[in-house]
Protein backbone atom coordinates (compact mmCIF):
# COMPACT_ATOMS: atom_id res chain seq x y z
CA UNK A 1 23.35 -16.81 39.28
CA UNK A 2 27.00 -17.45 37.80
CA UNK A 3 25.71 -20.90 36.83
CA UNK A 4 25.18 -19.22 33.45
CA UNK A 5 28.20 -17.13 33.15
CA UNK A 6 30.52 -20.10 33.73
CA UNK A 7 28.75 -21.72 31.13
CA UNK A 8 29.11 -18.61 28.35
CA UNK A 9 33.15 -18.68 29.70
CA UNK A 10 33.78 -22.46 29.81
CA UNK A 11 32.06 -23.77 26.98
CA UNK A 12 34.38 -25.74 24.45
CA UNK A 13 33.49 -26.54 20.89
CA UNK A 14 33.82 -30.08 21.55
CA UNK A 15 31.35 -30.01 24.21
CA UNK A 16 28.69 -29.19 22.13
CA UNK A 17 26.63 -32.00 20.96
CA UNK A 18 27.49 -32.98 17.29
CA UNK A 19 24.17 -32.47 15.65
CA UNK A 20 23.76 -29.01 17.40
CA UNK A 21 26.98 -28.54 16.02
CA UNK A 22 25.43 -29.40 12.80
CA UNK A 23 22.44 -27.35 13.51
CA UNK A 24 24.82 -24.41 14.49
CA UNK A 25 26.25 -24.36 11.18
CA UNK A 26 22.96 -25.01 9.23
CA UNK A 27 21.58 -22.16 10.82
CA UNK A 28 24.41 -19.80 10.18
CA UNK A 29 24.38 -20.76 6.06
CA UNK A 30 20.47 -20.04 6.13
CA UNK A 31 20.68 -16.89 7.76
CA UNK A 32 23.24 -15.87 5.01
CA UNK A 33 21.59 -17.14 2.31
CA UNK A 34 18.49 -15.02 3.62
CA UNK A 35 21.18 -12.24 3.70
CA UNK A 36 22.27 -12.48 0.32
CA UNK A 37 18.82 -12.48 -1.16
CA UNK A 38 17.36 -9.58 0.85
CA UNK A 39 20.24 -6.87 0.53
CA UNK A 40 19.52 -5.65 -2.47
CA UNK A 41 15.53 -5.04 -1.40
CA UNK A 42 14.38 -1.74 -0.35
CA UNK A 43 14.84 -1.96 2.76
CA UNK A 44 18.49 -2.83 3.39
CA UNK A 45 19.06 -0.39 1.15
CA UNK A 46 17.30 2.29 3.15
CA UNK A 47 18.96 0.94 6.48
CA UNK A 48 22.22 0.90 5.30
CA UNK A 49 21.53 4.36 4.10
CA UNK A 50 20.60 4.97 7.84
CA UNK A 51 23.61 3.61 9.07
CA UNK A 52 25.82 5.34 7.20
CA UNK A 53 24.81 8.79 8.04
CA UNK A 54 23.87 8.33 11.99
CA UNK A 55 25.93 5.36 12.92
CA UNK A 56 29.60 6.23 11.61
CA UNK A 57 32.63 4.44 12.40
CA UNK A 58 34.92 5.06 15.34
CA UNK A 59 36.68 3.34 17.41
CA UNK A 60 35.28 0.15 16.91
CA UNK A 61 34.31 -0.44 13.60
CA UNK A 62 32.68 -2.98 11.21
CA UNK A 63 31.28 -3.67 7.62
CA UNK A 64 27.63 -3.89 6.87
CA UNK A 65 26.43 -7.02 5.27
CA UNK A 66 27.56 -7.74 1.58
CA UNK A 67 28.87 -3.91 1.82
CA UNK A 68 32.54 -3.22 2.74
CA UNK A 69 31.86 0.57 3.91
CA UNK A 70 32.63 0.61 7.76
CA UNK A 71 30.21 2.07 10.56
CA UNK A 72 29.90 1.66 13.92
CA UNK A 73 29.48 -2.25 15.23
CA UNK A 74 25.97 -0.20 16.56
CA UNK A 75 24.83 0.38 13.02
CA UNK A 76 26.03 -3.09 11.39
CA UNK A 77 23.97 -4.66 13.61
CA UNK A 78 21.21 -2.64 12.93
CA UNK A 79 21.89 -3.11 9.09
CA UNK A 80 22.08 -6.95 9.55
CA UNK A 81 18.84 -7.70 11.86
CA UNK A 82 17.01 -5.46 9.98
CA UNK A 83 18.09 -7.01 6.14
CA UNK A 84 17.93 -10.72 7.43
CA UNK A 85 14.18 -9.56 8.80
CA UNK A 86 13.26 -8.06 5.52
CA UNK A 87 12.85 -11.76 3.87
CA UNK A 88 10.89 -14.03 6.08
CA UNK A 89 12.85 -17.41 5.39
CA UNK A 90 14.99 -17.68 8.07
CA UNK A 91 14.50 -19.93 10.82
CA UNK A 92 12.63 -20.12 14.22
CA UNK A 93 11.71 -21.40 17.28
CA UNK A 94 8.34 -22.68 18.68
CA UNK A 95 8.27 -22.07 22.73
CA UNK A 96 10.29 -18.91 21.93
CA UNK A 97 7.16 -17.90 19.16
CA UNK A 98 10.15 -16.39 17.48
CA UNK A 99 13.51 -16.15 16.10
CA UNK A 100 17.43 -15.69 17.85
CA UNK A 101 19.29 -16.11 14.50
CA UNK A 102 18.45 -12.90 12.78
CA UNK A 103 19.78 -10.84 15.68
CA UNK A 104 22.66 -13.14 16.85
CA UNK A 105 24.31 -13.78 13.39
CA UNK A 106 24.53 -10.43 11.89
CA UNK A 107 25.85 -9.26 15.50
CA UNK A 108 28.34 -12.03 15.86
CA UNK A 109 29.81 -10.86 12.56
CA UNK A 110 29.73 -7.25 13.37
CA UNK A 111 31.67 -8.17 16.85
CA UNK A 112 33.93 -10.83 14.84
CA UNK A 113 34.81 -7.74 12.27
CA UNK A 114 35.24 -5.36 15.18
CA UNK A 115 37.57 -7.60 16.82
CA UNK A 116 39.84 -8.14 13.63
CA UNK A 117 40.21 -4.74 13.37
CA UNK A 118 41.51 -3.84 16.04
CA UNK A 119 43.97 -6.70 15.82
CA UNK A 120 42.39 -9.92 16.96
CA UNK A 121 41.98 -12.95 14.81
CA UNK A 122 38.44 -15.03 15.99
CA UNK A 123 39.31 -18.97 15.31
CA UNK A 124 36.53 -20.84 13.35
CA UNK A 125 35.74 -23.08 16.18
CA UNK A 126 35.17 -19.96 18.46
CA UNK A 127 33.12 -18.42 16.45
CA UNK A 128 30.69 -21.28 16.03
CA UNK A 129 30.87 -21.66 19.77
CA UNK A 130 30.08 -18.15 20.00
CA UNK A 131 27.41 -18.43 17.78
CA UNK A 132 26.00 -21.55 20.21
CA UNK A 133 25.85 -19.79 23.35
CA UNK A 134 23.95 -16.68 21.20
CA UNK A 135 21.10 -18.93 19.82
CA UNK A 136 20.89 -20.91 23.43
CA UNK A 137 20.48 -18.28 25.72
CA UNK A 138 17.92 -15.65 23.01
CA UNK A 139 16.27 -18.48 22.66
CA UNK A 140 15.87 -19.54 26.69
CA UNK A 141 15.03 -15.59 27.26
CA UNK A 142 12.56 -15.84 24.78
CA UNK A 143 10.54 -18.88 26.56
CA UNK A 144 11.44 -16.66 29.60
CA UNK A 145 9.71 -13.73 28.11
CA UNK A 146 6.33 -15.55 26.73
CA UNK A 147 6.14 -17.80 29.97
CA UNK A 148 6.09 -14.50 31.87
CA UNK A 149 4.42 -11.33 29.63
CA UNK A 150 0.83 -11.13 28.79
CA UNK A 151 1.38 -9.65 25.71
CA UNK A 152 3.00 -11.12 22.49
CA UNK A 153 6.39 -9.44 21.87
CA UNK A 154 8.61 -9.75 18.60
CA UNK A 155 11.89 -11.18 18.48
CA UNK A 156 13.41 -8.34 19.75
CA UNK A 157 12.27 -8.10 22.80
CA UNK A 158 14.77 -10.98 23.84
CA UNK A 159 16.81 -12.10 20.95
CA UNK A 160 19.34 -9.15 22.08
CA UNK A 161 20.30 -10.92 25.44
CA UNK A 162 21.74 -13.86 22.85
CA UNK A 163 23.85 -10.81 21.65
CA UNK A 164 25.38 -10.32 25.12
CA UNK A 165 25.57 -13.62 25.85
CA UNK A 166 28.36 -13.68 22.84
CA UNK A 167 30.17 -10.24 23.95
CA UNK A 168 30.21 -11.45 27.50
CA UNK A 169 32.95 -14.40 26.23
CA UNK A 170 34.46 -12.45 23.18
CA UNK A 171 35.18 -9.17 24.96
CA UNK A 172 36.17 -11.64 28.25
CA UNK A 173 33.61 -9.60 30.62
CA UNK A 174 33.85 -10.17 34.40
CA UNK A 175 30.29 -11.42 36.19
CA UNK A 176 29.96 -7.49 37.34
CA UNK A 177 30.08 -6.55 33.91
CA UNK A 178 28.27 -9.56 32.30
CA UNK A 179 25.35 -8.84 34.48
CA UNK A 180 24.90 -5.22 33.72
CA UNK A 181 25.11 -5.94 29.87
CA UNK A 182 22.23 -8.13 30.21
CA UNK A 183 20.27 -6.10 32.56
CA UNK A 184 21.12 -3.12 30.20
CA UNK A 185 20.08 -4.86 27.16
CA UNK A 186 16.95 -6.56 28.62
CA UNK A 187 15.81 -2.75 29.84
CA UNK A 188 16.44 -1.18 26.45
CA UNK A 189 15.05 -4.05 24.71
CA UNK A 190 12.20 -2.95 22.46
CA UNK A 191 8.48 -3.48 23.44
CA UNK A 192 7.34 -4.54 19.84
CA UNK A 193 4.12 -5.99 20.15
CA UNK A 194 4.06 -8.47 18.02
CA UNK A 195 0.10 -8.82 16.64
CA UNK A 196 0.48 -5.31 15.61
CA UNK A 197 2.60 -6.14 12.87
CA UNK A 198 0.73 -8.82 12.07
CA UNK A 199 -2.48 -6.59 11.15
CA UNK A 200 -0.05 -3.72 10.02
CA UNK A 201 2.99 -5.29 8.24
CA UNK A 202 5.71 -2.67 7.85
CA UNK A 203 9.45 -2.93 7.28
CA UNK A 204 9.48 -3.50 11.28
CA UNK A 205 9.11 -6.88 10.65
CA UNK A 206 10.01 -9.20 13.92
CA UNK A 207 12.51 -5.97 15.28
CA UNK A 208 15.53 -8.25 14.99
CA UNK A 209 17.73 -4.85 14.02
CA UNK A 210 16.37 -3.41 17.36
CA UNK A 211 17.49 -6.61 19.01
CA UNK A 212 21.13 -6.46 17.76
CA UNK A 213 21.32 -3.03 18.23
CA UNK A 214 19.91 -3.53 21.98
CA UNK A 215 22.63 -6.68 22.81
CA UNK A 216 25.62 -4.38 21.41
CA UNK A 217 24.31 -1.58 22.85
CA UNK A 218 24.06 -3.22 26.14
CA UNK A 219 27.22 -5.00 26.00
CA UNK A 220 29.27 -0.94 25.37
CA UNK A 221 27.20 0.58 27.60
CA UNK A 222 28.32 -2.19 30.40
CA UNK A 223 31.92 -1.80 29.41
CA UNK A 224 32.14 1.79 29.59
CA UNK A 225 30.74 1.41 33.31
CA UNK A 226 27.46 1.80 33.20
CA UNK A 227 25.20 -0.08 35.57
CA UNK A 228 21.97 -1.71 34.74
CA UNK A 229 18.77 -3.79 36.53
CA UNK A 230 18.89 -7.40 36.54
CA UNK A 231 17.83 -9.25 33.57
CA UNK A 232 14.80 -11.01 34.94
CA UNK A 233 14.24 -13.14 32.25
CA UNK A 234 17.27 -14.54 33.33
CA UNK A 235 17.71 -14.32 37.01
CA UNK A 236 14.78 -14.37 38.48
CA UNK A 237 13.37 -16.70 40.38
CA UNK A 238 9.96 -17.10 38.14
CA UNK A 239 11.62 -18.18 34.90
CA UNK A 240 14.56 -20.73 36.86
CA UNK A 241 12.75 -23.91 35.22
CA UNK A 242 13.47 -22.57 31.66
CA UNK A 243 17.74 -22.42 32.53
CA UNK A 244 17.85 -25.34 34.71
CA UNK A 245 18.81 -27.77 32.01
CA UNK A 246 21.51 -25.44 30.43
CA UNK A 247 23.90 -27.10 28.95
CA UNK A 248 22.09 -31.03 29.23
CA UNK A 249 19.43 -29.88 26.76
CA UNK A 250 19.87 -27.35 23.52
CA UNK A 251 16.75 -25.48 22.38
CA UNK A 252 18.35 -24.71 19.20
CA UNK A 253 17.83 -28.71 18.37
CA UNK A 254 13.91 -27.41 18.54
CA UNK A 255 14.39 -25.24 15.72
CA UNK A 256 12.43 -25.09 12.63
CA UNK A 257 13.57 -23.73 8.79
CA UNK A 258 11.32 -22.39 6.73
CA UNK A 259 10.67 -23.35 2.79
CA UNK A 260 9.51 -20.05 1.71
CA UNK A 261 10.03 -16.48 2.89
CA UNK A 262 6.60 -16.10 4.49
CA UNK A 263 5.70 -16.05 7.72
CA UNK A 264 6.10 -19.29 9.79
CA UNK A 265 2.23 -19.21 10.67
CA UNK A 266 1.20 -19.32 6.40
CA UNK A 267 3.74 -22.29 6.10
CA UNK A 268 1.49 -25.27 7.47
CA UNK A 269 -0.94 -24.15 4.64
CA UNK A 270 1.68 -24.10 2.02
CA UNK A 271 2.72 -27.60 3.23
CA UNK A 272 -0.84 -29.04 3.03
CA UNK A 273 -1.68 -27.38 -0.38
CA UNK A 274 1.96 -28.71 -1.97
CA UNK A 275 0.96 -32.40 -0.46
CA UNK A 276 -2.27 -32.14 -1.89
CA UNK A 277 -1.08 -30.98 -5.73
CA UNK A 278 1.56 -33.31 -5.59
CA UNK A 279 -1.22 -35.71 -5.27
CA UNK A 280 -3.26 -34.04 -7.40
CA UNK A 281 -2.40 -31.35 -9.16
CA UNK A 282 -4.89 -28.49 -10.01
CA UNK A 283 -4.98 -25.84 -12.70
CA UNK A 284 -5.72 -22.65 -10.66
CA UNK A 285 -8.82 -21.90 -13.41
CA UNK A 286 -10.86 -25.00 -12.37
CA UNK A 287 -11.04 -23.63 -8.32
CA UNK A 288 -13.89 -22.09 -6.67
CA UNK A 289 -13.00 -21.58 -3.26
CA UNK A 290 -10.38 -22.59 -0.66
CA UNK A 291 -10.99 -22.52 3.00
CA UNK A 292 -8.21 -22.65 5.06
CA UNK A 293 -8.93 -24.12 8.73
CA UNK A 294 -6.21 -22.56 11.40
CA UNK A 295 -5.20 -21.30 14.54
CA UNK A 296 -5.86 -17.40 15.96
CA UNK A 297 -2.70 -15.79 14.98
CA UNK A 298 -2.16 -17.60 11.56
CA UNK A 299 -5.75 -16.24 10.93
CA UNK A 300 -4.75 -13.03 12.09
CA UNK A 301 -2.13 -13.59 8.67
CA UNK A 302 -5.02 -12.68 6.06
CA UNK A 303 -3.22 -10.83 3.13
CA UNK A 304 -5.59 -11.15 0.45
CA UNK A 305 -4.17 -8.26 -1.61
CA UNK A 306 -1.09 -6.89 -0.26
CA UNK A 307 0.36 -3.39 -0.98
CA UNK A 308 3.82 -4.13 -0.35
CA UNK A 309 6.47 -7.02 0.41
CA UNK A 310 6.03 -6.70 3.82
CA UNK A 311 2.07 -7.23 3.76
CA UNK A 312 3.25 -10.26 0.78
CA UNK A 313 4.88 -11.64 3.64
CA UNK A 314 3.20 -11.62 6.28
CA UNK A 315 0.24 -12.80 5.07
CA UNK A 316 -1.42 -16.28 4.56
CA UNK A 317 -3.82 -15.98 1.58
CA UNK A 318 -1.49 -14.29 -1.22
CA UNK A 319 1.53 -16.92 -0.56
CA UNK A 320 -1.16 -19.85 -0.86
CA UNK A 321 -2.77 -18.35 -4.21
CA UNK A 322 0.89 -18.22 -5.46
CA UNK A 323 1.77 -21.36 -4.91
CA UNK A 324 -1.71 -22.33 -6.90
CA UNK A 325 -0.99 -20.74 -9.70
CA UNK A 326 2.95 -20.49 -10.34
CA UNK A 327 3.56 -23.35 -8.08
CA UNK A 328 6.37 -22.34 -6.19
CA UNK A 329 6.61 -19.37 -3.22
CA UNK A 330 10.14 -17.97 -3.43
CA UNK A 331 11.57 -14.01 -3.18
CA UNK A 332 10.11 -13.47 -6.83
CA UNK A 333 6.36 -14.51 -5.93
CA UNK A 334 6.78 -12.03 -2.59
CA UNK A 335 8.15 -9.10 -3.87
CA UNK A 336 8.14 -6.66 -7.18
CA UNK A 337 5.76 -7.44 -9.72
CA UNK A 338 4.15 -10.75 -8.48
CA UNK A 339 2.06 -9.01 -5.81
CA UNK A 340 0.23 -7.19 -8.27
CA UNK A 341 0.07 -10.50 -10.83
CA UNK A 342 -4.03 -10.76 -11.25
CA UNK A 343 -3.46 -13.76 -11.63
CA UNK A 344 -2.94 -14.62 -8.07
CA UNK A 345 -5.12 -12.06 -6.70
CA UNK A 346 -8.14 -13.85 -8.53
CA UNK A 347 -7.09 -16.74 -6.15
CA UNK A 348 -6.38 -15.49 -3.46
CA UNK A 349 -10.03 -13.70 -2.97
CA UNK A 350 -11.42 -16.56 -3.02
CA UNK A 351 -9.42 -17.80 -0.04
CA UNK A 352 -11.21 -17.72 3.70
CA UNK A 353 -9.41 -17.96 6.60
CA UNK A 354 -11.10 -19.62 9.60
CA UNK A 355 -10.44 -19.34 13.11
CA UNK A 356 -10.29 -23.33 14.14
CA UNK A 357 -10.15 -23.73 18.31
CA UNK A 358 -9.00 -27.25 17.73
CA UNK A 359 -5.86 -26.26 16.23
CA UNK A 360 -5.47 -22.50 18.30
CA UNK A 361 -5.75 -24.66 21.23
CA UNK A 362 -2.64 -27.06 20.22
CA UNK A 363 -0.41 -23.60 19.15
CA UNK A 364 3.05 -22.38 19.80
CA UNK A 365 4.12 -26.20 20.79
CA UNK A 366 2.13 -27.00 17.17
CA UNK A 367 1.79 -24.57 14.30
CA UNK A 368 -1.15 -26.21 12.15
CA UNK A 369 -3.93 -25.77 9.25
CA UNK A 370 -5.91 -28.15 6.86
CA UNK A 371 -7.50 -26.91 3.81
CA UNK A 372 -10.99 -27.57 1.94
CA UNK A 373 -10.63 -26.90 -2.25
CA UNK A 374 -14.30 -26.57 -3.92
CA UNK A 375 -13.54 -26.83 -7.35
CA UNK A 376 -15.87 -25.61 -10.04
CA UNK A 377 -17.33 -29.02 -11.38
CA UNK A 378 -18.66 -29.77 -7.57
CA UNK A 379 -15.88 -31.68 -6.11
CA UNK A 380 -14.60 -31.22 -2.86
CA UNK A 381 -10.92 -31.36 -1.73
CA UNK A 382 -9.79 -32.13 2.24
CA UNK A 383 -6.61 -32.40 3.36
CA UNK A 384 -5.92 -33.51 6.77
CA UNK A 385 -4.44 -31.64 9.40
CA UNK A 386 -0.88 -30.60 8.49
CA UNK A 387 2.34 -29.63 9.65
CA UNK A 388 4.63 -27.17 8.16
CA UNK A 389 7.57 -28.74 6.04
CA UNK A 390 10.76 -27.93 8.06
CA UNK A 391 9.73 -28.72 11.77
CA UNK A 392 12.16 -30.86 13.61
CA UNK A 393 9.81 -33.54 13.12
CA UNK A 394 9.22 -32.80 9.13
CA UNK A 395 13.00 -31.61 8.45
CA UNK A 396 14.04 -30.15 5.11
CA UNK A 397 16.54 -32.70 3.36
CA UNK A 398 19.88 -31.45 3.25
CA UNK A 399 19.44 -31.80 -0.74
CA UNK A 400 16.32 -29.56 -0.06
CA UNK A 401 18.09 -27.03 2.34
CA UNK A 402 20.82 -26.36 0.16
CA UNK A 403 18.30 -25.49 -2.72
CA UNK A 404 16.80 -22.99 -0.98
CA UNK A 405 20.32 -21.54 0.09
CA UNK A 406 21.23 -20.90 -3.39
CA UNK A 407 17.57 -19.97 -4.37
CA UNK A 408 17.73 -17.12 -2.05
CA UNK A 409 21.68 -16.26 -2.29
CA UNK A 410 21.31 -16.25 -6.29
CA UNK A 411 19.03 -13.27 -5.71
CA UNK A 412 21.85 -10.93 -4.78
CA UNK A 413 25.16 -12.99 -5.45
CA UNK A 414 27.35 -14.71 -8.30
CA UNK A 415 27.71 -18.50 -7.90
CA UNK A 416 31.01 -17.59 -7.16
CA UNK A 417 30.58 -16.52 -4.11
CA UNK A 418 27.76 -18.64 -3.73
CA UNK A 419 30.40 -21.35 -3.76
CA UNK A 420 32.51 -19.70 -1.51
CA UNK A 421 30.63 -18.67 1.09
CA UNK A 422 28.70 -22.53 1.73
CA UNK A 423 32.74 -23.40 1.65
CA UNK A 424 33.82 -21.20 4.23
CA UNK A 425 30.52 -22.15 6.62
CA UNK A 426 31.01 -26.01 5.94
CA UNK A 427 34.77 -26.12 6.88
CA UNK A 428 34.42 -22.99 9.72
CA UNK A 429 34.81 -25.58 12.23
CA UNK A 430 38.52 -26.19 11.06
CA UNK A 431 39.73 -22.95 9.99
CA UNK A 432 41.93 -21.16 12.20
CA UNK A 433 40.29 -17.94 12.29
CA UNK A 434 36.81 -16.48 10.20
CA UNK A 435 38.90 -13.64 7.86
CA UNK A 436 37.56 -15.94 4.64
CA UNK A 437 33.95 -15.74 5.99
CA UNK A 438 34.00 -12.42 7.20
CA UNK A 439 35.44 -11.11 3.51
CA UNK A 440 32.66 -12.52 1.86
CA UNK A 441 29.67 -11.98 3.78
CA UNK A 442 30.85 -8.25 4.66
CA UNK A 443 32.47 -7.03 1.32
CA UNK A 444 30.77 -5.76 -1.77
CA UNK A 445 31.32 -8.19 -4.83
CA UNK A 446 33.62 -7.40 -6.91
């Protein structure tokens, strides 16, 4: 039972392997650059709106995301899941069928920013460490959670015990303490059944606000006395094969980074139907019909004509007719204007999804699709089965990842501070505390 706590405590920076130090750092620039191109959407707007009027500042306090007005570490994290959520490019996790860094980054900063203001400088190194120990144990209550639950749950659900996994060490809890945070947080943790969102998109997206707002909320409850249950998904007995290897074996080295902000489960399409025009490129005009072969829950995506960014988003057939016609899938072809472009409708009704049991059958370790273009003069076009670009085994090149950073980032921020921030994540590792990061990630541009 304290095998894990002594591992949250002990943990040095150094002790971390170097390319999940790498990957630790990767991650953290992606989920700001997902940051930076979602907060001025709708619906960071709206939740920093929220925020503001129900989640005010006391004593602890921190800055929303890319806006310097202070509220309550409670509503920061709520402001950061929920605009990191509201673009689906950041990364993910197979066993886990979800995501720990949109909950465990915007907390982390909201508890870094807490803690300067009441004094205490956070050094580079722990932060990153910090940042570790969030990803590794969301992401082990996660595999925890679908190993155990018969029902699909969002991100949420588990991505909040990462959050107290980070408070635990930062706020220096004792294993009393420690215990009750999780078993607080894991109680309060939203349901969110996942599949629901899938056939209703909505700015609920994978609940990675309620997540952060579930770890902090756990983690003040705990402090402030409060007793909880134990978290099962990490204590009991049931789930003890997904923690043995703590420490020896680092999920986050499993993770996966999206190309485009659509759901993981469109992306093996994407990556087939790039391949394929790379090969062979296609004017949209000359197709008659594409039939995408893939498992349940991608089908599940559909999307043909989406009301909204969130149904853009989570959906399978509008992102593939966009990449048809305009040839690229980035914010722009998601949101605004684009999802109402005729242009890509026309293509994407004639998209059909099929539910394939060969590739269902190989899903969450494998997230697959292949595709079959009919073209107007008769032809036929196959492409085999396919992978999505950005799995550990297909990795984005770090030419490639930094692209997409400044894609996204460019959406919201000068290159100025596009500069800066990739700086201040790069050399994090070897600055003596995170004030630099934390003024530009949590500060309105001037």
């Amino acid at each position: 039972m304290s095998k894990y706590l002594d591992f949250i405590r002990n943990l040095e920076y150094e002790q971390i392997p170097e390319k999940t130090r790498e990957l630790v750092s990767t991650s953290l620039l992606d989920i700001v650059g997902v940051a930076a191109g979602a907060y001025r959407a709708d619906t960071a707007s709206r939740v920093r709106s929220y925020a503001v009027k129900h989640c005010p500042a006391g004593e602890l306090t921190s800055r929303m995301l890319f806006d310097s007005r202070p509220v309550h570490p409670l509503g920061a994290g709520w402001v950061g899941g929920f605009t990191v959520d509201s673009l689906d490019a950041h990364e993910g996790h197979f066993t886990s069928k979800g995501h720990a860094g949109a909950t465990v980054v915007p907390a982390l900063l909201s508890l870094a920013d807490a803690c300067r203001n009441q004094g205490r400088d956070i050094s580079g190194q722990e932060f990153l460490t910090c940042l570790a120990l969030g990803y590794e144990l969301g992401l082990r209550a996660g595999v925890s959670l679908m190993a155990t639950a018969p029902e699909y749950h969002a991100s949420g659900a588990f991505s909040g015990l990462g959050v107290v996994a980070m408070g635990i060490r930062l706020m220096q809890l004792d294993d009393e303490t420690a215990r009750h945070a999780l078993g607080i947080a894991e109680y309060f943790g939203p349901r969110c059944p996942m599949m629901r969102l899938v056939d209703y998109p909505s700015m609920l997206r994978d609940a990675h606000g309620a997540g952060a707002y579930a770890g902090l909320n756990g983690l003040f409850m705990a402090m402030e006395g409060i007793t909880g249950a134990p978290a099962v998904t990490v204590e009991q007995d049931a789930v003890s094969e997904h923690w043995i290897d703590l420490g020896k074996r680092w999920e986050i080295d499993a993770q996966y980074f999206k190309p485009w902000p659509v759901c993981r489960w469109a992306q093996p399409a994407l990556t087939a139907m790039t391949n394929l025009l790379e090969q062979q490129p296609l004017d949209a005009g000359s197709i008659e019909s594409i039939e995408v072969d893939t498992f349940h829950e991608s089908m599940r995506l559909q999307g043909h004509e989406p009301s909204d960014p969130d149904e853009a988003q989570y959906a399978l057939a509008f992102p593939l007719a966009a990449l048809v016609v305009r040839g690229q899938v980035g914010a722009q072809e998601v949101t605004g204007d684009a999802i109402y472009d005729e242009s890509i409708l026309a293509i994407s009704r004639r998209i059909t999804l099929i539910d394939a049991p060969d590739l269902s059958a190989r899903f969450p370790e494998e997230i697959l699709s292949r595709l079959r273009i009919r073209l107007k003069d008769g032809r036929l076009l196959e492409t085999p089965i396919t992978a999505a670009k950005g799995d550990p085994e297909k990795p984005i090149s770090t030419t490639e990842f930094r692209e997409k950073y400044r894609r996204l980032a460019g959406a919201g921020l000068s290159v100025q501070q596009i500069d800066a921030i990739e700086n201040a994540v790069t050399n994090l590792h070897q600055a003596q505390d995170c004030v630099a990061l934390l003024d530009l990630v949590l500060s309105t541009e001037n």
